[in-house]
C-alpha atoms as a PDB file:
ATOM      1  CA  UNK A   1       0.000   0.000   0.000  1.00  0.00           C
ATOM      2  CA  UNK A   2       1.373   3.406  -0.979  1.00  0.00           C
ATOM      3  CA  UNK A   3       1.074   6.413   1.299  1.00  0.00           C
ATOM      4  CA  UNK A   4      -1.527   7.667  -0.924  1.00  0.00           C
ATOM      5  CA  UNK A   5      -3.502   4.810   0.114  1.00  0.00           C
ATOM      6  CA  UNK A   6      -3.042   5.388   3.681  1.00  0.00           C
ATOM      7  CA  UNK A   7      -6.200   6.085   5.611  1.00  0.00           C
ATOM      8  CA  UNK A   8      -5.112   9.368   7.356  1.00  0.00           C
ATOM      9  CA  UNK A   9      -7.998   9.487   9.856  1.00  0.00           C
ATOM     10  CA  UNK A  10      -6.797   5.898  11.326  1.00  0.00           C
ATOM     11  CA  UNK A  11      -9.017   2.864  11.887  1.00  0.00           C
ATOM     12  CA  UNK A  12      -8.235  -0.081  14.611  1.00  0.00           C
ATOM     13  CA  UNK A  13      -5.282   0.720  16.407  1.00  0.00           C
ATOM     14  CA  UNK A  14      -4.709   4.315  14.509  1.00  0.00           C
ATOM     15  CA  UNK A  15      -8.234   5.289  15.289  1.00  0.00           C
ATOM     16  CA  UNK A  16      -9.248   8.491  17.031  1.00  0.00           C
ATOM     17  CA  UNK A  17      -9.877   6.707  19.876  1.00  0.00           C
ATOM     18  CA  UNK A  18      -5.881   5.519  20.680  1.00  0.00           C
ATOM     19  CA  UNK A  19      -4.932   8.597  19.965  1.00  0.00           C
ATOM     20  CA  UNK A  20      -6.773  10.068  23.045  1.00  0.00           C
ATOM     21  CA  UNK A  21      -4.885   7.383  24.661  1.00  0.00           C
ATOM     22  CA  UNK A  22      -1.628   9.023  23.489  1.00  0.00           C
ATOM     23  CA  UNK A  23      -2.918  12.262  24.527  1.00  0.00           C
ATOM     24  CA  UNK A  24      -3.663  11.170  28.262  1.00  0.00           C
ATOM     25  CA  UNK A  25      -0.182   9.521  28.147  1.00  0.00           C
ATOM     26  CA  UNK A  26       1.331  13.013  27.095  1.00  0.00           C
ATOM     27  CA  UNK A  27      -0.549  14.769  29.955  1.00  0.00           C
ATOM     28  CA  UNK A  28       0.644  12.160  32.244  1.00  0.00           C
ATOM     29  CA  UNK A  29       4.240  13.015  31.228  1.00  0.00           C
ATOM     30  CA  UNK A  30       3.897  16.450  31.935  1.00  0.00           C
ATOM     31  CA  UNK A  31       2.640  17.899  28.756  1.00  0.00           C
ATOM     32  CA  UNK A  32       0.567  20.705  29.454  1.00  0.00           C
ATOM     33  CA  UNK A  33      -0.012  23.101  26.578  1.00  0.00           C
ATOM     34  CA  UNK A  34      -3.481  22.955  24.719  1.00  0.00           C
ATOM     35  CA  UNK A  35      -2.080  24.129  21.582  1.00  0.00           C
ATOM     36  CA  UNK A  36       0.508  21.215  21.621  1.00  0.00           C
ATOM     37  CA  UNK A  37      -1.646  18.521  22.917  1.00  0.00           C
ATOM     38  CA  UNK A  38      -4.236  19.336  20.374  1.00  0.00           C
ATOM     39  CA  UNK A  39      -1.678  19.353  17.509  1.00  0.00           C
ATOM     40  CA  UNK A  40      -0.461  16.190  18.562  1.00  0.00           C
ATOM     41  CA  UNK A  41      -4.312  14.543  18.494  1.00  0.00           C
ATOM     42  CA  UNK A  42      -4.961  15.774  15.102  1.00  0.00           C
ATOM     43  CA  UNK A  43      -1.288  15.108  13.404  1.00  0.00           C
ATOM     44  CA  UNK A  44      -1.686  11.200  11.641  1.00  0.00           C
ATOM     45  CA  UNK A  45       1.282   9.522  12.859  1.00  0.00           C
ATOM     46  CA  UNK A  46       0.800   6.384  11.193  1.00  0.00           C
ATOM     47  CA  UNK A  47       0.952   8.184   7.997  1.00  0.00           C
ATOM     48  CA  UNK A  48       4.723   8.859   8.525  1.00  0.00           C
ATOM     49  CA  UNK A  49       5.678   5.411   9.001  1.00  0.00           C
ATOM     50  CA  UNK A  50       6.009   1.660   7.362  1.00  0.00           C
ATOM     51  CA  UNK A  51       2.314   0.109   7.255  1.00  0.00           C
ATOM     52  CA  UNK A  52       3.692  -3.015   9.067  1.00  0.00           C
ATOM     53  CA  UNK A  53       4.353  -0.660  11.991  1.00  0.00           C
ATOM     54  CA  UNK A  54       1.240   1.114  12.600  1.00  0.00           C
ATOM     55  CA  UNK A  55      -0.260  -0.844  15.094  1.00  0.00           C
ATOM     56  CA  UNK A  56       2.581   0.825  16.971  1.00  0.00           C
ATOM     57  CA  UNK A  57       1.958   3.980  15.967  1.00  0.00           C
ATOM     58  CA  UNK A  58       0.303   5.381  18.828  1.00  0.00           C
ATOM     59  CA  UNK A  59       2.433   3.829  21.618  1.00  0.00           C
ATOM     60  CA  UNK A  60       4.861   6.396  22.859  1.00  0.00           C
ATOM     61  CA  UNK A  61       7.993   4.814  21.471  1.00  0.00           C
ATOM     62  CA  UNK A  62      10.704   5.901  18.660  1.00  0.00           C
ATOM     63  CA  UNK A  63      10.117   3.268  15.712  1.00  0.00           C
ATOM     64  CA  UNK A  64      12.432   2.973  12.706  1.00  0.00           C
ATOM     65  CA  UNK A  65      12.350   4.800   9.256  1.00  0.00           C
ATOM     66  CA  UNK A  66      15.057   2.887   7.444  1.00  0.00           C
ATOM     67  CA  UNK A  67      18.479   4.794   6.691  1.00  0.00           C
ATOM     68  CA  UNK A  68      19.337   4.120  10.052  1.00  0.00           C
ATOM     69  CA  UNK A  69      17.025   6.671  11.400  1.00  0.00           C
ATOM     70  CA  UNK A  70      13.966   6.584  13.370  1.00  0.00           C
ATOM     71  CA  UNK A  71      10.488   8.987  14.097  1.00  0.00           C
ATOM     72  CA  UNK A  72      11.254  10.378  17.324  1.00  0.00           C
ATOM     73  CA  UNK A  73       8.735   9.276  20.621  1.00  0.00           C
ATOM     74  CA  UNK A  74       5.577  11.575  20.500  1.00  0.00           C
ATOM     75  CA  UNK A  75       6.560  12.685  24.237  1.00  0.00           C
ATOM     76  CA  UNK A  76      10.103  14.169  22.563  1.00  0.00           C
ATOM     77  CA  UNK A  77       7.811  15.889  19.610  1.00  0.00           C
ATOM     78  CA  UNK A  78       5.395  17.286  21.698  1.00  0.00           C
ATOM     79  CA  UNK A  79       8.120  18.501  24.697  1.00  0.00           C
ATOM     80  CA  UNK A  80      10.662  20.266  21.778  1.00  0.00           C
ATOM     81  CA  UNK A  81       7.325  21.738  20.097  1.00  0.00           C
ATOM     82  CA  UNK A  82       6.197  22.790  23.701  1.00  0.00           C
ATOM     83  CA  UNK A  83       9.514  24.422  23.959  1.00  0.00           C
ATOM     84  CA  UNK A  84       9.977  25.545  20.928  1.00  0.00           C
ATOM     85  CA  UNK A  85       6.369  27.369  21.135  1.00  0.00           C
ATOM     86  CA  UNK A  86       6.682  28.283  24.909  1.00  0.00           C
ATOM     87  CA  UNK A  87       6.132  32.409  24.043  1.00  0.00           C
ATOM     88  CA  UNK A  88       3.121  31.716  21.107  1.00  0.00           C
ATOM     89  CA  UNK A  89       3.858  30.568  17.388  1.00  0.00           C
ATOM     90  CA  UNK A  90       6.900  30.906  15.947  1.00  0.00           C
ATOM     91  CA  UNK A  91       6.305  32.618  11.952  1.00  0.00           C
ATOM     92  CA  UNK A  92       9.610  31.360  10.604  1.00  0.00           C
ATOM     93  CA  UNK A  93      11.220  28.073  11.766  1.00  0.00           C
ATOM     94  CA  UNK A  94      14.193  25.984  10.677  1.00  0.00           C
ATOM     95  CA  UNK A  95      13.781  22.470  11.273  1.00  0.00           C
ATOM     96  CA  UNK A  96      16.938  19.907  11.168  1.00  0.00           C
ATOM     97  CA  UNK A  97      15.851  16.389  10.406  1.00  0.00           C
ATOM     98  CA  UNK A  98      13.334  16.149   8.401  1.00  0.00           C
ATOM     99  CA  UNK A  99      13.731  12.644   8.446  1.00  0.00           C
ATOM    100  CA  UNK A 100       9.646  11.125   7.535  1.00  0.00           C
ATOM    101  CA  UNK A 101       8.338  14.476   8.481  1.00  0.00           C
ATOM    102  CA  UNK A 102       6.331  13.748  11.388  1.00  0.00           C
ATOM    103  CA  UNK A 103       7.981  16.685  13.354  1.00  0.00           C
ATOM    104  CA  UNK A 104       7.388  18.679  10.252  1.00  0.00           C
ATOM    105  CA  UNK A 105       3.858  18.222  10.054  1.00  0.00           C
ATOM    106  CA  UNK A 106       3.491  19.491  13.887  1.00  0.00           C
ATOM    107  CA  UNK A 107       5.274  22.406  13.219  1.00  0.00           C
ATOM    108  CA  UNK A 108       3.215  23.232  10.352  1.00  0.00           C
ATOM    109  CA  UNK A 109       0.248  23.002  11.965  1.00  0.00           C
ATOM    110  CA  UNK A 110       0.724  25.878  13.948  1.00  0.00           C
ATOM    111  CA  UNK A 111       0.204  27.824  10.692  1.00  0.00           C
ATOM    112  CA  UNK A 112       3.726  29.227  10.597  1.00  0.00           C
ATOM    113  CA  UNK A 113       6.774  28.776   7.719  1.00  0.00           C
ATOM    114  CA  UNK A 114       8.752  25.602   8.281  1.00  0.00           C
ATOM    115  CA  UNK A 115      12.155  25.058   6.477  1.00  0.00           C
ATOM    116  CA  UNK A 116      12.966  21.690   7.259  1.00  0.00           C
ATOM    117  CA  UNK A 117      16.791  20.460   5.919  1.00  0.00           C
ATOM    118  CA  UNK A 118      17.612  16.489   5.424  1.00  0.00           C
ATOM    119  CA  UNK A 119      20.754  14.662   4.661  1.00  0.00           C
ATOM    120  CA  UNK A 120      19.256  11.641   3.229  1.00  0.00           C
ATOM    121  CA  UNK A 121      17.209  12.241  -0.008  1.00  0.00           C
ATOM    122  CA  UNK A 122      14.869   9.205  -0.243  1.00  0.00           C
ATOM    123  CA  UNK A 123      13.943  10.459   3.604  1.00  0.00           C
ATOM    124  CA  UNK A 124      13.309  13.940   2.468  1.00  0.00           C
ATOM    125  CA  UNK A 125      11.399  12.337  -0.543  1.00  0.00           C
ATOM    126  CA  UNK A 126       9.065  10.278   1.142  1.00  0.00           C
ATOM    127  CA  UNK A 127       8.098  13.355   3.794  1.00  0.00           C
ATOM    128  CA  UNK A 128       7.919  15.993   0.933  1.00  0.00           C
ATOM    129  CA  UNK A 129       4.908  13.276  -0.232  1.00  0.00           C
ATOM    130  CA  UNK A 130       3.219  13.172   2.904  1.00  0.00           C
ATOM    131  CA  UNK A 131       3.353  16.570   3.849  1.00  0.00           C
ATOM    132  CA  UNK A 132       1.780  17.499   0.343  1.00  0.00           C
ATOM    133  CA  UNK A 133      -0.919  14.738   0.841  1.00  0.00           C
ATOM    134  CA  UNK A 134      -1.377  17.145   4.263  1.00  0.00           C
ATOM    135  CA  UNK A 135      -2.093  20.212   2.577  1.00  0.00           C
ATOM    136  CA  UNK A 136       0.685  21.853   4.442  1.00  0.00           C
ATOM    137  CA  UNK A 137       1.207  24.332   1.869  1.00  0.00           C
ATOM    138  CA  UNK A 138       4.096  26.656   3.931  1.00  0.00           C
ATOM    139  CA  UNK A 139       6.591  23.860   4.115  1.00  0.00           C
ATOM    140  CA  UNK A 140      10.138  24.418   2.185  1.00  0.00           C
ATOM    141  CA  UNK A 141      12.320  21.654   1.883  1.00  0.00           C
ATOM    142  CA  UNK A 142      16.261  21.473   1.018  1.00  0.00           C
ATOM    143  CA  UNK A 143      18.397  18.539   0.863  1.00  0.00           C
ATOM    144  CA  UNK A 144      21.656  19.228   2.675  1.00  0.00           C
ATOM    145  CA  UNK A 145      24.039  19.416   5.620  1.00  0.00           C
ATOM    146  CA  UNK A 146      21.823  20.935   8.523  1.00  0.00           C
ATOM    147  CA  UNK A 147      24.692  21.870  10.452  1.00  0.00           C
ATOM    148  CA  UNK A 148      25.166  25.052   8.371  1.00  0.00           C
ATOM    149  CA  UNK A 149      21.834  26.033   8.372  1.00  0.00           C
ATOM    150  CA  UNK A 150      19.759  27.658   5.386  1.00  0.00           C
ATOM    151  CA  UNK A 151      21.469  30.677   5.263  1.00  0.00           C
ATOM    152  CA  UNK A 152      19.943  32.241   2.464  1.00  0.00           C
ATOM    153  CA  UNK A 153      16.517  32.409   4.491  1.00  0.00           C
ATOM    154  CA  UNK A 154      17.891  33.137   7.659  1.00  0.00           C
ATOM    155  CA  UNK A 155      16.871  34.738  10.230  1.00  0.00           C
ATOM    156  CA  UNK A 156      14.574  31.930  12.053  1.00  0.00           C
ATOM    157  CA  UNK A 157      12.556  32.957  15.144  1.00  0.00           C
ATOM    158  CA  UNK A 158      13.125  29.190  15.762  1.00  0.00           C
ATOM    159  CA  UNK A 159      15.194  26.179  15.274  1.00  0.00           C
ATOM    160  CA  UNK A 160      14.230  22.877  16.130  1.00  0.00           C
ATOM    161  CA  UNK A 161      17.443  20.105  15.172  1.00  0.00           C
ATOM    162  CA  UNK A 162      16.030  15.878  15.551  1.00  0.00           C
ATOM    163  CA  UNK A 163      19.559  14.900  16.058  1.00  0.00           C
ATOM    164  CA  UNK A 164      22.377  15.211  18.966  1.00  0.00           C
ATOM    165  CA  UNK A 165      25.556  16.387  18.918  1.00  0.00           C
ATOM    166  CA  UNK A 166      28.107  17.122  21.608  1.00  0.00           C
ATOM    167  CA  UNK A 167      27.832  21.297  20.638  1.00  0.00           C
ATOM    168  CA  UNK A 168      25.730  23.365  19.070  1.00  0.00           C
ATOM    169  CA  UNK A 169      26.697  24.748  15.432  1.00  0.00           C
ATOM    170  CA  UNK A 170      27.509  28.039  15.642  1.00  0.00           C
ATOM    171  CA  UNK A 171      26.354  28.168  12.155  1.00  0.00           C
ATOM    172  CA  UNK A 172      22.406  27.546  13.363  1.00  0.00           C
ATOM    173  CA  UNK A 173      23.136  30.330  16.197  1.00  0.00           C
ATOM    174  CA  UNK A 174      24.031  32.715  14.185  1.00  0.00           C
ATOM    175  CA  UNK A 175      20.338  32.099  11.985  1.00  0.00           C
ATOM    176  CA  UNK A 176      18.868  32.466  14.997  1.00  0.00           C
ATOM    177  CA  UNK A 177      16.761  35.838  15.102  1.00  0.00           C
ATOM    178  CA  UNK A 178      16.965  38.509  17.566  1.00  0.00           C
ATOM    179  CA  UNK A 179      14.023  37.127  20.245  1.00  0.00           C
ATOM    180  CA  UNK A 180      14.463  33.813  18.583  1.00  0.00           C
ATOM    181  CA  UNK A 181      14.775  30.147  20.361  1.00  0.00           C
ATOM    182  CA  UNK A 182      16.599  27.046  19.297  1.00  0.00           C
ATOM    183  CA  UNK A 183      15.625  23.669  20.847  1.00  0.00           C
ATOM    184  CA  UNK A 184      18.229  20.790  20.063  1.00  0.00           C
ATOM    185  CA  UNK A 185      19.506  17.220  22.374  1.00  0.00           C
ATOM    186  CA  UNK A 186      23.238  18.203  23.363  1.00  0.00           C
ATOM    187  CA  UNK A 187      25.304  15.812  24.560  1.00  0.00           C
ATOM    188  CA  UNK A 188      27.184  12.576  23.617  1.00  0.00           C
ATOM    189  CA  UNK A 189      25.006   9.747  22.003  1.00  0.00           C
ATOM    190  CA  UNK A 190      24.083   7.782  25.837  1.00  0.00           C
ATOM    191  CA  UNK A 191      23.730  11.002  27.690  1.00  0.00           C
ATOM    192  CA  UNK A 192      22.254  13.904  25.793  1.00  0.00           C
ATOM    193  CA  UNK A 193      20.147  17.119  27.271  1.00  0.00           C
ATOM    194  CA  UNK A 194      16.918  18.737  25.273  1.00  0.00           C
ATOM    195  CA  UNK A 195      18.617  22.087  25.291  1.00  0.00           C
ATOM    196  CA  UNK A 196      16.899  25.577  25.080  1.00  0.00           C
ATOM    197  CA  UNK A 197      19.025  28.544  23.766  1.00  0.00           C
ATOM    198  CA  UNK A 198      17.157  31.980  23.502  1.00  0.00           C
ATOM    199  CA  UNK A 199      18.442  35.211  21.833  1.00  0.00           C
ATOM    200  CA  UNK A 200      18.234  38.692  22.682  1.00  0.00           C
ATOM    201  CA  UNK A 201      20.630  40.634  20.700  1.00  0.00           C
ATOM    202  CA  UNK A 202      24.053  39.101  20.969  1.00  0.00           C
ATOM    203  CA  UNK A 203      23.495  37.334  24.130  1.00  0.00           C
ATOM    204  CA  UNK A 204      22.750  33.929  24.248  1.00  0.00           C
ATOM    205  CA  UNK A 205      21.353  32.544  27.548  1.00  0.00           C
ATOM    206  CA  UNK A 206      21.523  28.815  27.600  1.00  0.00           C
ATOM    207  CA  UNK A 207      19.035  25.987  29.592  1.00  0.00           C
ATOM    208  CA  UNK A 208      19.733  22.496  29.991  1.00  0.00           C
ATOM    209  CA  UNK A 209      16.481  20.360  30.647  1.00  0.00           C
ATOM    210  CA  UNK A 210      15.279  16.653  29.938  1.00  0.00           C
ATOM    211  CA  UNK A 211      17.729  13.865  28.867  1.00  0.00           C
ATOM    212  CA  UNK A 212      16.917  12.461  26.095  1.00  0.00           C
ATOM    213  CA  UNK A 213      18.619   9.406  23.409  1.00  0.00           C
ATOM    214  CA  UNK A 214      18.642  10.450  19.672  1.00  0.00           C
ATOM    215  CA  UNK A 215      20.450   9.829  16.498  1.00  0.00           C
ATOM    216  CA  UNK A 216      23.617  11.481  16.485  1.00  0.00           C
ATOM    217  CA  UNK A 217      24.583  14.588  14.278  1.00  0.00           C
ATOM    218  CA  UNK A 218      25.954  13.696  11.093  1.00  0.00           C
ATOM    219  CA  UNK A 219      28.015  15.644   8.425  1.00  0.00           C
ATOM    220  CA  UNK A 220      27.553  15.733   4.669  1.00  0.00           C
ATOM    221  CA  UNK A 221      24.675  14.776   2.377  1.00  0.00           C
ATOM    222  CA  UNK A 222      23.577  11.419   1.141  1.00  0.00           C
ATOM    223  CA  UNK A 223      22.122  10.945  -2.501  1.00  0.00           C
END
């Protein structure tokens, strides 16, 4: 079955009715804001991943993608997007990862432009599909080496980066706008931070909270 063929609105285990069980499990973790929690009700995860997985697709787990790669637990997408939208929508955000676009599709629900960069073109591929079949029509896509950033549409009022690495590019902190917030895991692969780090002219003020496991950084682009 092709994702065209996908039932977005989910029947049997992707029904409406286990993804209010998600949504209690989110509370239950701490997740708090309505905007988030209703984003994360509505968004069709089992649309981002392999049909032989979507029985899982509601269970608050990281599942694979191929390439090595996986869609990130719904409690990490909903906790960086709660971050990430802590002061109200962000209008202009850079995404790293796009990897099946299931954090893209969250983002661009809240209405805003998303610029989401990938590394691995038949990823990118497959979520430029799906987000289309969305009718997220503010999404830009580029395949290349996240770690420098888009700079020809820089400034972002946010960056979001799916993928850990032991510092934070100075590349994206620089494309980071005056007011702006980044949200990234820091750390080495077994013991990595969800990092905040807003700007306010120059000054960078920097906020270490939940640990977190994902896929490290990685350099380069893959065809």
């Amino acid at each position: 079955m092709t994702d065209s063929e996908i039932n977005i609105n989910g029947i049997g285990m992707t029904s409406a009715r286990t993804r209010e069980r998600l949504v209690s499990r989110l509370r239950e973790a701490g997740i708090t804001d309505v905007a988030v929690i209703d984003v994360m009700r509505s968004t069709p995860r089992h649309f981002f991943i392999d049909e032989a997985l979507a029985h899982q697709a509601y269970d608050d787990t990281a599942l694979p993608i191929g390439h090595g790669q996986t869609i990130s637990q719904p409690w990490v997408v909903a906790r960086m997007t709660e971050l990430l939208m802590e002061s109200g929508p962000r209008q202009k955000v850079l995404e790293i990862g796009t990897g099946c676009g299931y954090q893209t599709a969250v983002l661009a629900a809240f209405g805003g432009e998303v610029y989401s960069m990938e590394r691995i073109r038949p990823l990118q591929d497959q979520a430029r599909k799906r987000i289309a079949a969305l009718g997220f029509a503010k999404v830009h896509f580029k395949h290349a080496d996240g770690g420098y950033g888009w700079t020809s549409e820089a400034p972002f009022d946010g960056i979001l980066a799916a993928c850990g690495r032991p510092d934070i590019p100075k590349e994206l902190l620089e494309q980071l706008a005056d007011g702006g917030r980044l949200v990234m895991p820091v750390g080495e692969r077994d013991q990595q931070w969800l990092t905040v780090v807003d700007r306010v002219g120059n000054e960078f003020s920097t906020t270490r909270l939940d640990m977190v496991r994902f896929v490290p950084f990685q350099r380069g682009i893959l065809k």
